[in-house]
C-alpha atoms as a PDB file:
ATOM      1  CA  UNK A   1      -6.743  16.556-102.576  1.00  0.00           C
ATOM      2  CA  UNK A   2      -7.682  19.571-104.746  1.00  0.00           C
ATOM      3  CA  UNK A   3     -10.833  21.562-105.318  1.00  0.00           C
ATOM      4  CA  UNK A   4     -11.566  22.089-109.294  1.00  0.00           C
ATOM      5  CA  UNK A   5     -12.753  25.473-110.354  1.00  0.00           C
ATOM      6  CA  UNK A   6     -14.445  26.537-113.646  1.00  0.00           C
ATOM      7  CA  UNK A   7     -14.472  29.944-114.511  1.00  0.00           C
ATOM      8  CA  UNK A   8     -17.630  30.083-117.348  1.00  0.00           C
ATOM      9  CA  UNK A   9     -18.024  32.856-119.429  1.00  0.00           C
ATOM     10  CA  UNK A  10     -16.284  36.362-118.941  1.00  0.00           C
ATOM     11  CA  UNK A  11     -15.473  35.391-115.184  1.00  0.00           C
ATOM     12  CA  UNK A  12     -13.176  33.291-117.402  1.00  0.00           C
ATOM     13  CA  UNK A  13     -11.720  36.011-118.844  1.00  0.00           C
ATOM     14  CA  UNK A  14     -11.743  38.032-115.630  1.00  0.00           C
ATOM     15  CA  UNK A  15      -9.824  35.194-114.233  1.00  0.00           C
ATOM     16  CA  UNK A  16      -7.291  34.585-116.581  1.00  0.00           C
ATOM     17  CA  UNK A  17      -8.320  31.002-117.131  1.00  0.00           C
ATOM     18  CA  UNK A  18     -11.084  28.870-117.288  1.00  0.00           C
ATOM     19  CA  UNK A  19      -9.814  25.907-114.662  1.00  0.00           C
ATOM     20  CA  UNK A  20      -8.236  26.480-111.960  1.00  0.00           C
ATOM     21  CA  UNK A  21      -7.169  23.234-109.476  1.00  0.00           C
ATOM     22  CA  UNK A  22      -6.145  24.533-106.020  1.00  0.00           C
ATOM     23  CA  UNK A  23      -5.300  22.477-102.762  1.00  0.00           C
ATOM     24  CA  UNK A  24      -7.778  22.069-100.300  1.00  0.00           C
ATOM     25  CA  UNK A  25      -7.446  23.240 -97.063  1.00  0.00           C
ATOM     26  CA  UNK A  26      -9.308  23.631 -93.806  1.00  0.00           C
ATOM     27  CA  UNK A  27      -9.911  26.987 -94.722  1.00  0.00           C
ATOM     28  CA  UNK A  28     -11.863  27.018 -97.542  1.00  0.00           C
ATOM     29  CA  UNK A  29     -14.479  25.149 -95.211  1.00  0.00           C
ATOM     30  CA  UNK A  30     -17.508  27.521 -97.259  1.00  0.00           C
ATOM     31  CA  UNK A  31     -17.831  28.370-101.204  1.00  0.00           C
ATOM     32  CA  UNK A  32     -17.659  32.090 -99.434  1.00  0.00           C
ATOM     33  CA  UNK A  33     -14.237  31.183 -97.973  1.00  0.00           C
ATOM     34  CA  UNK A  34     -13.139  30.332-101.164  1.00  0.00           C
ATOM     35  CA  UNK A  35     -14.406  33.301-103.158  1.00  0.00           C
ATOM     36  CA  UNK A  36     -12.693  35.377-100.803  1.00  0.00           C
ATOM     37  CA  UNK A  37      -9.605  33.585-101.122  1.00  0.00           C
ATOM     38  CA  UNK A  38      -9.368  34.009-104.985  1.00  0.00           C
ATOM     39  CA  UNK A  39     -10.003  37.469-104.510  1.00  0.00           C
ATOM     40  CA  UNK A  40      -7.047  38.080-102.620  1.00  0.00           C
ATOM     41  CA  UNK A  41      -4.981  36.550-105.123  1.00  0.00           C
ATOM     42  CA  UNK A  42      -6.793  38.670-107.911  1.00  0.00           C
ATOM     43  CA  UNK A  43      -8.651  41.768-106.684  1.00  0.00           C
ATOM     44  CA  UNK A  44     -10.534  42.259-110.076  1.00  0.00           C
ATOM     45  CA  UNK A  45     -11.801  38.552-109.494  1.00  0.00           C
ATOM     46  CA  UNK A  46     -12.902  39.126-106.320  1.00  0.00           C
ATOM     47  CA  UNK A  47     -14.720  41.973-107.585  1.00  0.00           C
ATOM     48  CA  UNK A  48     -16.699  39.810-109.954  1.00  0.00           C
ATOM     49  CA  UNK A  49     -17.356  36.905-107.843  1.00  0.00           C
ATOM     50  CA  UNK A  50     -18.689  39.710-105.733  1.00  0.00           C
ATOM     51  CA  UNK A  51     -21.383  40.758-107.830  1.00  0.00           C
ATOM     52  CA  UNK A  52     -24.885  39.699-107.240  1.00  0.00           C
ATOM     53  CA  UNK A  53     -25.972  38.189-110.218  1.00  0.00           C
ATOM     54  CA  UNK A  54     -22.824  35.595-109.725  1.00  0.00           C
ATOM     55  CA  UNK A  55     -23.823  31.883-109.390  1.00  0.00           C
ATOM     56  CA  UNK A  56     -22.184  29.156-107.855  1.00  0.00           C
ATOM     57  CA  UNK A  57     -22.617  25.623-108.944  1.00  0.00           C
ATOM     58  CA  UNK A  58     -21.166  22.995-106.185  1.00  0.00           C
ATOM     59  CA  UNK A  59     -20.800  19.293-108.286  1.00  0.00           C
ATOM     60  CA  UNK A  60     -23.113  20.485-110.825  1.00  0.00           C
ATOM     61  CA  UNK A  61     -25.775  21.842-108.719  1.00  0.00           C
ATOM     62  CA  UNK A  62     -26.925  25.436-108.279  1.00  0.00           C
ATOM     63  CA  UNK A  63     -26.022  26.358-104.346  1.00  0.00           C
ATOM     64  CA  UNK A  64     -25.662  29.064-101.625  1.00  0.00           C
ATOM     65  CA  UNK A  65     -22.570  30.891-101.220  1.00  0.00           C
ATOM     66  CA  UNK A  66     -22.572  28.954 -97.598  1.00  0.00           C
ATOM     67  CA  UNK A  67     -22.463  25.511 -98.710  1.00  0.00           C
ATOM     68  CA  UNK A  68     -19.442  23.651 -97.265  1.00  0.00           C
ATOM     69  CA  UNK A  69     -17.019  22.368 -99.513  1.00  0.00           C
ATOM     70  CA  UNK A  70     -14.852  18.994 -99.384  1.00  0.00           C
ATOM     71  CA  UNK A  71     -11.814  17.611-101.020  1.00  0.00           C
ATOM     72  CA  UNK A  72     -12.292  16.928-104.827  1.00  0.00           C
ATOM     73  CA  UNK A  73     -15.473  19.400-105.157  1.00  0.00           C
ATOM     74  CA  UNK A  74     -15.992  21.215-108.523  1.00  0.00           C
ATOM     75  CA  UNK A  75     -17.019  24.804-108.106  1.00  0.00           C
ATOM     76  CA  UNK A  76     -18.211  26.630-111.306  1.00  0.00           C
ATOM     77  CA  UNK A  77     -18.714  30.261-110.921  1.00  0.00           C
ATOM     78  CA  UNK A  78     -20.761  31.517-113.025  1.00  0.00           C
ATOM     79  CA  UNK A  79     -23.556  34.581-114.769  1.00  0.00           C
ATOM     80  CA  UNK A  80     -26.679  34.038-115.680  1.00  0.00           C
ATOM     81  CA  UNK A  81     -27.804  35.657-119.039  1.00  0.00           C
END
């Protein structure tokens, strides 16, 4: 199974795309885990995601960065304003 990533607004542009599908793995237990994981694959991502004003929306619901994730979640990353 995959976890399905939106990107909204200029994180979209930060991240090169908008959607993003990756595998999910064991290791991407936490929305956290996962952040960290796209920033090593982009650092200026992971830069962005970092910033405090950064939301995270798990199936269409506003969360904490600790909320655990399973396979087929959507995660939308995204700023307020």
């Amino acid at each position: 199974m995959t976890l399905h990533i939106l990107f909204l607004g200029p994180l979209g542009d930060t991240a090169g795309c908008e959607r993003l599908d990756i595998p999910f793995d064991r290791t991407l237990s936490t929305i956290a885990h996962l952040r960290d994981r796209l920033g090593q694959d982009n650092a200026l991502l992971g830069q962005a995601l970092a910033e405090p004003q950064v939301m995270v929306a798990l199936n269409q619901q506003l969360v904490d960065w600790d909320c655990n994730l399973q396979q087929g979640d959507e995660i939308a990353f995204l700023l307020p304003g």
